[in-house]
C-alpha atoms as a PDB file:
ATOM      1  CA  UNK A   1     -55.345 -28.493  72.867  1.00  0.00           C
ATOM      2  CA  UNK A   2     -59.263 -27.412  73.382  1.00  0.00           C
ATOM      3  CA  UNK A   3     -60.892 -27.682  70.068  1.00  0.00           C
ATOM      4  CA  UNK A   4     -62.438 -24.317  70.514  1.00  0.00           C
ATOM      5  CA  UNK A   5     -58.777 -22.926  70.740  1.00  0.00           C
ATOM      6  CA  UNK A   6     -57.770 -25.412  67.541  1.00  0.00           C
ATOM      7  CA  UNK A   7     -60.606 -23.365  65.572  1.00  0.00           C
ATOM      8  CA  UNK A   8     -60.025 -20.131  66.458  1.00  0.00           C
ATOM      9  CA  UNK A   9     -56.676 -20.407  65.577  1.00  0.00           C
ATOM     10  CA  UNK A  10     -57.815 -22.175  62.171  1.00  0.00           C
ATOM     11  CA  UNK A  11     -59.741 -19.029  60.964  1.00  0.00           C
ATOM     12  CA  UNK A  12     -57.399 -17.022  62.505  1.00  0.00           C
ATOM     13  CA  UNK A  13     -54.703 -18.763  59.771  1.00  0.00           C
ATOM     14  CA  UNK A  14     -57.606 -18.397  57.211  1.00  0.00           C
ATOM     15  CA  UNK A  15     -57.553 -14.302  57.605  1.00  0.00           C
ATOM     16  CA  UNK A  16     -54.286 -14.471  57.703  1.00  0.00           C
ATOM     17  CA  UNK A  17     -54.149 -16.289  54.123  1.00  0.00           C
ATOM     18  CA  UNK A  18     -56.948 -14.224  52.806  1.00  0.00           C
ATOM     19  CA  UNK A  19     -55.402 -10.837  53.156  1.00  0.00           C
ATOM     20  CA  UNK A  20     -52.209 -12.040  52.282  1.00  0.00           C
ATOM     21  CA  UNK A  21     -53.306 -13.159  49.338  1.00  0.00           C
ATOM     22  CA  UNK A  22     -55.756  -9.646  49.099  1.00  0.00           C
ATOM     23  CA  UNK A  23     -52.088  -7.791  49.499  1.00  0.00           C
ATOM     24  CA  UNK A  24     -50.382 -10.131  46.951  1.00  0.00           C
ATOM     25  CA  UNK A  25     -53.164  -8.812  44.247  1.00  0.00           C
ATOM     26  CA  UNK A  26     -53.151  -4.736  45.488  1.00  0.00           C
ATOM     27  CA  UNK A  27     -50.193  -2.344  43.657  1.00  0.00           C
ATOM     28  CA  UNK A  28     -47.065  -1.429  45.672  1.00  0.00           C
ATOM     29  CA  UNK A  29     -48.114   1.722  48.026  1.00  0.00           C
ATOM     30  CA  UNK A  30     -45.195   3.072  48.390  1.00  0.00           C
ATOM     31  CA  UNK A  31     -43.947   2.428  44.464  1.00  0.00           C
ATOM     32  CA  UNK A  32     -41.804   5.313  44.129  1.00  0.00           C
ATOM     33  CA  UNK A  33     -40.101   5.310  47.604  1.00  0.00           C
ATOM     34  CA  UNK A  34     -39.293   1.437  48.284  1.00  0.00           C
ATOM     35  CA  UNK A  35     -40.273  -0.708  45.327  1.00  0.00           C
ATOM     36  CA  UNK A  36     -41.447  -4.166  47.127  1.00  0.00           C
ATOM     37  CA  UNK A  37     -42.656  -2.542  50.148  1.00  0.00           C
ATOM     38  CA  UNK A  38     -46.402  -3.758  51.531  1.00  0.00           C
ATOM     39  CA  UNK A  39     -48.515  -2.557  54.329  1.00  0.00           C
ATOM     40  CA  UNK A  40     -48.570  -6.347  55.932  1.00  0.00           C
ATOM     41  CA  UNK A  41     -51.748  -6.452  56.515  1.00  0.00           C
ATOM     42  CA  UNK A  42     -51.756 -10.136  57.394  1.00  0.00           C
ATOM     43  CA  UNK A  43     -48.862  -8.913  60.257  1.00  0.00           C
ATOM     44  CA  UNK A  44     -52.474  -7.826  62.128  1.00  0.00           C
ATOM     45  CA  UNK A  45     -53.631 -11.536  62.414  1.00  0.00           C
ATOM     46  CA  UNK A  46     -50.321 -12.616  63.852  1.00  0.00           C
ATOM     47  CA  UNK A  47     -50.120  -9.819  66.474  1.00  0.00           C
ATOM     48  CA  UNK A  48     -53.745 -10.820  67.280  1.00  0.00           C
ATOM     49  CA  UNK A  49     -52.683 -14.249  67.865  1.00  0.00           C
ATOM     50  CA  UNK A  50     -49.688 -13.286  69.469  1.00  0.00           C
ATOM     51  CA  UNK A  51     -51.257 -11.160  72.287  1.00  0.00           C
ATOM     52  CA  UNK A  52     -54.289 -14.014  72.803  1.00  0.00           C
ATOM     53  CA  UNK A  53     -52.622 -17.044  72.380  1.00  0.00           C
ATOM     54  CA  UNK A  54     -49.194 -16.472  72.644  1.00  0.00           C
ATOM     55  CA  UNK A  55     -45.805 -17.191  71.303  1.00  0.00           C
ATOM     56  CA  UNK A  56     -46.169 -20.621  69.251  1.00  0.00           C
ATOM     57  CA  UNK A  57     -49.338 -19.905  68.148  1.00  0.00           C
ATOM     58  CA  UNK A  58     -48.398 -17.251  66.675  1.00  0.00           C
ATOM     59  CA  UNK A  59     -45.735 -18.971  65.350  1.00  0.00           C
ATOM     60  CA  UNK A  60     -47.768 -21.129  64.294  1.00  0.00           C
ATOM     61  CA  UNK A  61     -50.230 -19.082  62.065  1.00  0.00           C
ATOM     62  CA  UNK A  62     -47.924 -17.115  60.979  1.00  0.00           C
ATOM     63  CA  UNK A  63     -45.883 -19.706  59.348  1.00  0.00           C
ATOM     64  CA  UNK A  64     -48.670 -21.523  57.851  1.00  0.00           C
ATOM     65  CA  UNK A  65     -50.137 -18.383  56.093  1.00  0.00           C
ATOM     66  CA  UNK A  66     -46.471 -17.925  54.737  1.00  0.00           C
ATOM     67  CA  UNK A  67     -45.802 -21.201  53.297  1.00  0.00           C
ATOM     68  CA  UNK A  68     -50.022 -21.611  52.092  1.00  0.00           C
ATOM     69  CA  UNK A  69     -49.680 -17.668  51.185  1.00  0.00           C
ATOM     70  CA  UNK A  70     -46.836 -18.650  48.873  1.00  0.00           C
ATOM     71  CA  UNK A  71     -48.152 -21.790  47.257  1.00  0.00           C
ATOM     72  CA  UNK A  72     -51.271 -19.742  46.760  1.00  0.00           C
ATOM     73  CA  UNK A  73     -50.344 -16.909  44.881  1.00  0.00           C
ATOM     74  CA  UNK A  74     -47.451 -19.040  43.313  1.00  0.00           C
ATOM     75  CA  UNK A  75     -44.482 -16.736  44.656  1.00  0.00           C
ATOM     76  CA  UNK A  76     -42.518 -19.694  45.836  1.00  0.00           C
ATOM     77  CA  UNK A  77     -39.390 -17.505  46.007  1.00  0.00           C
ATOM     78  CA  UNK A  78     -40.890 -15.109  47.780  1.00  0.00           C
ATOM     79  CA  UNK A  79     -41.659 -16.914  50.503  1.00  0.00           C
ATOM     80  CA  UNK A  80     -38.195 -17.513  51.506  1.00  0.00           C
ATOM     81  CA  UNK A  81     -38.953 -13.630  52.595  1.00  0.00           C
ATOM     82  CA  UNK A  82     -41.989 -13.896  53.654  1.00  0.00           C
ATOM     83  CA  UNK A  83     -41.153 -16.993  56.607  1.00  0.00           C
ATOM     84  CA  UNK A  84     -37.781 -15.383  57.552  1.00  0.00           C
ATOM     85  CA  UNK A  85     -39.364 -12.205  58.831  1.00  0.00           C
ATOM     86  CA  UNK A  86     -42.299 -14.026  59.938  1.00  0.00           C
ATOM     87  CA  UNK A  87     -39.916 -15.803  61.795  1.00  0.00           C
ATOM     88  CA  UNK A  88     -37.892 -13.257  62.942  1.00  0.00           C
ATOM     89  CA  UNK A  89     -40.732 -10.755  63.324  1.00  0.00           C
ATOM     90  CA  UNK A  90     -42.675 -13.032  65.395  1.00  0.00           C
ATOM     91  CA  UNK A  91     -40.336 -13.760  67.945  1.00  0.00           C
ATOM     92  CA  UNK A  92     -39.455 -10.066  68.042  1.00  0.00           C
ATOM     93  CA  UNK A  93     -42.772  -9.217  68.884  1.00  0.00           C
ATOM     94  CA  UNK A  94     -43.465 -11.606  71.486  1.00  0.00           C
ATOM     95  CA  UNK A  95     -40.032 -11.061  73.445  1.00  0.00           C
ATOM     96  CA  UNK A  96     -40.552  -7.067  73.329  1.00  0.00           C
ATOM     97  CA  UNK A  97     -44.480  -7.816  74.571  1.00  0.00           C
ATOM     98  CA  UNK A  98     -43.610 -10.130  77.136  1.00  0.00           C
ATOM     99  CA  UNK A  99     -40.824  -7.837  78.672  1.00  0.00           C
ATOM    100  CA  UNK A 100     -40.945  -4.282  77.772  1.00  0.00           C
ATOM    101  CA  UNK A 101     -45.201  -4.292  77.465  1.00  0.00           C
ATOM    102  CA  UNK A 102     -45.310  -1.590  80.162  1.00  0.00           C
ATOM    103  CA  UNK A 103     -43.025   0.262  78.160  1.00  0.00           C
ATOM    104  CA  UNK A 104     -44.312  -0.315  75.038  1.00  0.00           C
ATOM    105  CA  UNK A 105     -48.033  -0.444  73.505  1.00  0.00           C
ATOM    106  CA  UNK A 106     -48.949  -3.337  71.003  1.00  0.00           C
ATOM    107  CA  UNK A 107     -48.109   0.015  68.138  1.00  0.00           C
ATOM    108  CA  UNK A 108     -44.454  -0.211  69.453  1.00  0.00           C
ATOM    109  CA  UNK A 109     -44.596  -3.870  69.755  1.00  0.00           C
ATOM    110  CA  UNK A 110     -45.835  -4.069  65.595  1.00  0.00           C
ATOM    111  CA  UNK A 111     -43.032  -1.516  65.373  1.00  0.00           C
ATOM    112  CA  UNK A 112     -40.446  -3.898  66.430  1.00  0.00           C
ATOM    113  CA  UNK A 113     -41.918  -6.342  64.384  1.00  0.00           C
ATOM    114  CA  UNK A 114     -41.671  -4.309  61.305  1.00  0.00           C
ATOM    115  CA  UNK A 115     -38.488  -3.087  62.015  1.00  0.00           C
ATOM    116  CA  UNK A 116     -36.980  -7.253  62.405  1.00  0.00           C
ATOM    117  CA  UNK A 117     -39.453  -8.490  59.169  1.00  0.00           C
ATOM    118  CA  UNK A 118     -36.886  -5.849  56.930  1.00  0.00           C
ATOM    119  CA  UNK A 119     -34.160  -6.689  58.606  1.00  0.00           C
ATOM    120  CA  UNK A 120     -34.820 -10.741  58.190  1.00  0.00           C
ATOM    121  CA  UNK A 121     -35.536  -9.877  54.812  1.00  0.00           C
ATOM    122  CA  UNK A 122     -32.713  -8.074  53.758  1.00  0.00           C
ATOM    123  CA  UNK A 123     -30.542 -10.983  55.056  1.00  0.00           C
ATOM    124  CA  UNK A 124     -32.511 -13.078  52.907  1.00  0.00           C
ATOM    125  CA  UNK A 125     -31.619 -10.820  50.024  1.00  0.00           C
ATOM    126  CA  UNK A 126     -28.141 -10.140  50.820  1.00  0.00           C
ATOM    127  CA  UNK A 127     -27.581 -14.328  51.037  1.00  0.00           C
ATOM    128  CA  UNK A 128     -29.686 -14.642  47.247  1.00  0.00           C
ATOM    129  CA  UNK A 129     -28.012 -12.078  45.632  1.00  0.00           C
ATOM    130  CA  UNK A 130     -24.506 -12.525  47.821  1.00  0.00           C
ATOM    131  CA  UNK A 131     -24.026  -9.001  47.791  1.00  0.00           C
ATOM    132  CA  UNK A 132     -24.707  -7.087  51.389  1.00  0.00           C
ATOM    133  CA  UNK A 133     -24.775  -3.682  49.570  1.00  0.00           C
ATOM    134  CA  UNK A 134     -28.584  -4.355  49.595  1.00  0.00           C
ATOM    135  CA  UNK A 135     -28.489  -3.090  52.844  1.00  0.00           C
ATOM    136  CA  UNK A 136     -27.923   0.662  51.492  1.00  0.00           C
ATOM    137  CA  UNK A 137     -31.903  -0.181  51.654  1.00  0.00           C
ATOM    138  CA  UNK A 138     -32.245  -0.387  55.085  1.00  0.00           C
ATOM    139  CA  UNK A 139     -32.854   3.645  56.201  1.00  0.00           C
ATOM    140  CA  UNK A 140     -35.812   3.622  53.505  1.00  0.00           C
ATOM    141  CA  UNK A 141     -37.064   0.011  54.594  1.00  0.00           C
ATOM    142  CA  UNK A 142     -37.065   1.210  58.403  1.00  0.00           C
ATOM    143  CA  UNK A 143     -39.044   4.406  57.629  1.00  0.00           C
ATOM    144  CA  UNK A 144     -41.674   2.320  55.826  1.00  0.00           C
ATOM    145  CA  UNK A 145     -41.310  -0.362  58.715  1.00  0.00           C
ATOM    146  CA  UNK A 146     -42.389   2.843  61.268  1.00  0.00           C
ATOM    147  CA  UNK A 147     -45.431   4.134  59.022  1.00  0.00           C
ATOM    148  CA  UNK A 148     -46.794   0.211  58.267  1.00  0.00           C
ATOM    149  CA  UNK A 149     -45.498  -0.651  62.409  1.00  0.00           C
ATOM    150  CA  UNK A 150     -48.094   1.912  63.778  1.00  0.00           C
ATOM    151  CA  UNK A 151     -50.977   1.377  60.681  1.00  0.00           C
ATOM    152  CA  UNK A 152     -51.039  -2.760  62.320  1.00  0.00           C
ATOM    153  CA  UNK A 153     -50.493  -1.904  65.892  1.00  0.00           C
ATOM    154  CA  UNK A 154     -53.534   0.648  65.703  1.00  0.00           C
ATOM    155  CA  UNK A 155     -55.226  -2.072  63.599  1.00  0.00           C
ATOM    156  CA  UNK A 156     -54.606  -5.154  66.164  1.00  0.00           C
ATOM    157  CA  UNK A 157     -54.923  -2.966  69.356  1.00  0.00           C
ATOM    158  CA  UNK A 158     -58.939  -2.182  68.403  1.00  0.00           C
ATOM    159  CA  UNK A 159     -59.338  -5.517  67.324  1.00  0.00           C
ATOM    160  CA  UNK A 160     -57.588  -6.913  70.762  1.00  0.00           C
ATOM    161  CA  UNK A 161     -59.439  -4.810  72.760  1.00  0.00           C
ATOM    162  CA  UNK A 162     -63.287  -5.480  71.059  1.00  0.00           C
ATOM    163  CA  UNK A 163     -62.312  -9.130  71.172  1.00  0.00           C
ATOM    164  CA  UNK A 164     -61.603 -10.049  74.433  1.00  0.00           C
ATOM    165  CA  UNK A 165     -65.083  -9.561  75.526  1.00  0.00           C
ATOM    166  CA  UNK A 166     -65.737 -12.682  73.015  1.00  0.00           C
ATOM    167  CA  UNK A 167     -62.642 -14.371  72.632  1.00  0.00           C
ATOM    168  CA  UNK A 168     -63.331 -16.972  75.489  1.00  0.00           C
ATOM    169  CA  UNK A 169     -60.624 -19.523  75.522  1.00  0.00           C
END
């Protein structure tokens, strides 16, 4: 690996950790509709990475700001969350960009991702608690999952776009 690519993808995993850690501090937006919900804002670095680098490096910095993000802020529970959807999110995002890109914009693609982070997490849940009736929480996790989907897609598409004219691999 080119060391230029090696330090891109090191500050990349540095923004990453800083806004998750920024989002770990900010109140709950959505505190009366779905308690534990965030905006993801970190979710923008990884679709970044995603759509320059690709699939493990996404991977890659995704994980890392989980597990860092998590040792961090001291939420060690929570990042049993936080690297399932990752996980799941990720690989989501990269299958629906790589295949269905001409059907869908990098907003759908974050969509997707959104959608597969609740889902992951709710499985996490469900397995913690053992009880699946957590799920009852899906319909108000996936309408949260649409309105935070489009906020990062609009988010990482600008960046994408102004930073391929400087991103030089």
């Amino acid at each position: 690996m080119k060391t230029r690519k090696i330090v891109y993808l090191a500050l990349l995993t540095s923004i990453g950790l800083a806004l998750h850690i920024l989002e770990a501090q900010m109140p709950n937006p959505f505190i009366g509709i779905a308690p534990g919900a965030k905006l993801g804002l970190a979710n923008i670095i990884g679709l970044i990475t995603l759509t320059i680098f690709g699939f493990k490096c996404a991977l890659t910095v995704n994980l890392l700001r989980c597990v860092i993000g998590g040792l961090a802020t001291g939420a060690i529970t929570s990042m049993f969350y936080s690297v399932s959807g990752a996980l799941v999110s990720t690989t989501l995002m990269w299958l629906i960009y790589k295949y269905y890109s001409k059907y869908f914009s990098l907003v759908g693609v974050s969509v997707f991702g959104a959608l597969g982070h609740n889902i992951a997490q709710l499985f996490v849940a469900a397995t913690i608690i053992n009880n699946p009736k957590i799920f009852v929480y899906l319909p108000i996790m996936t309408l949260t999952s649409i309105f935070t989907g489009v906020f990062i897609g609009i988010t990482a598409n600008y960046t994408v776009t102004k930073t391929n004219y400087i991103v030089k691999i």
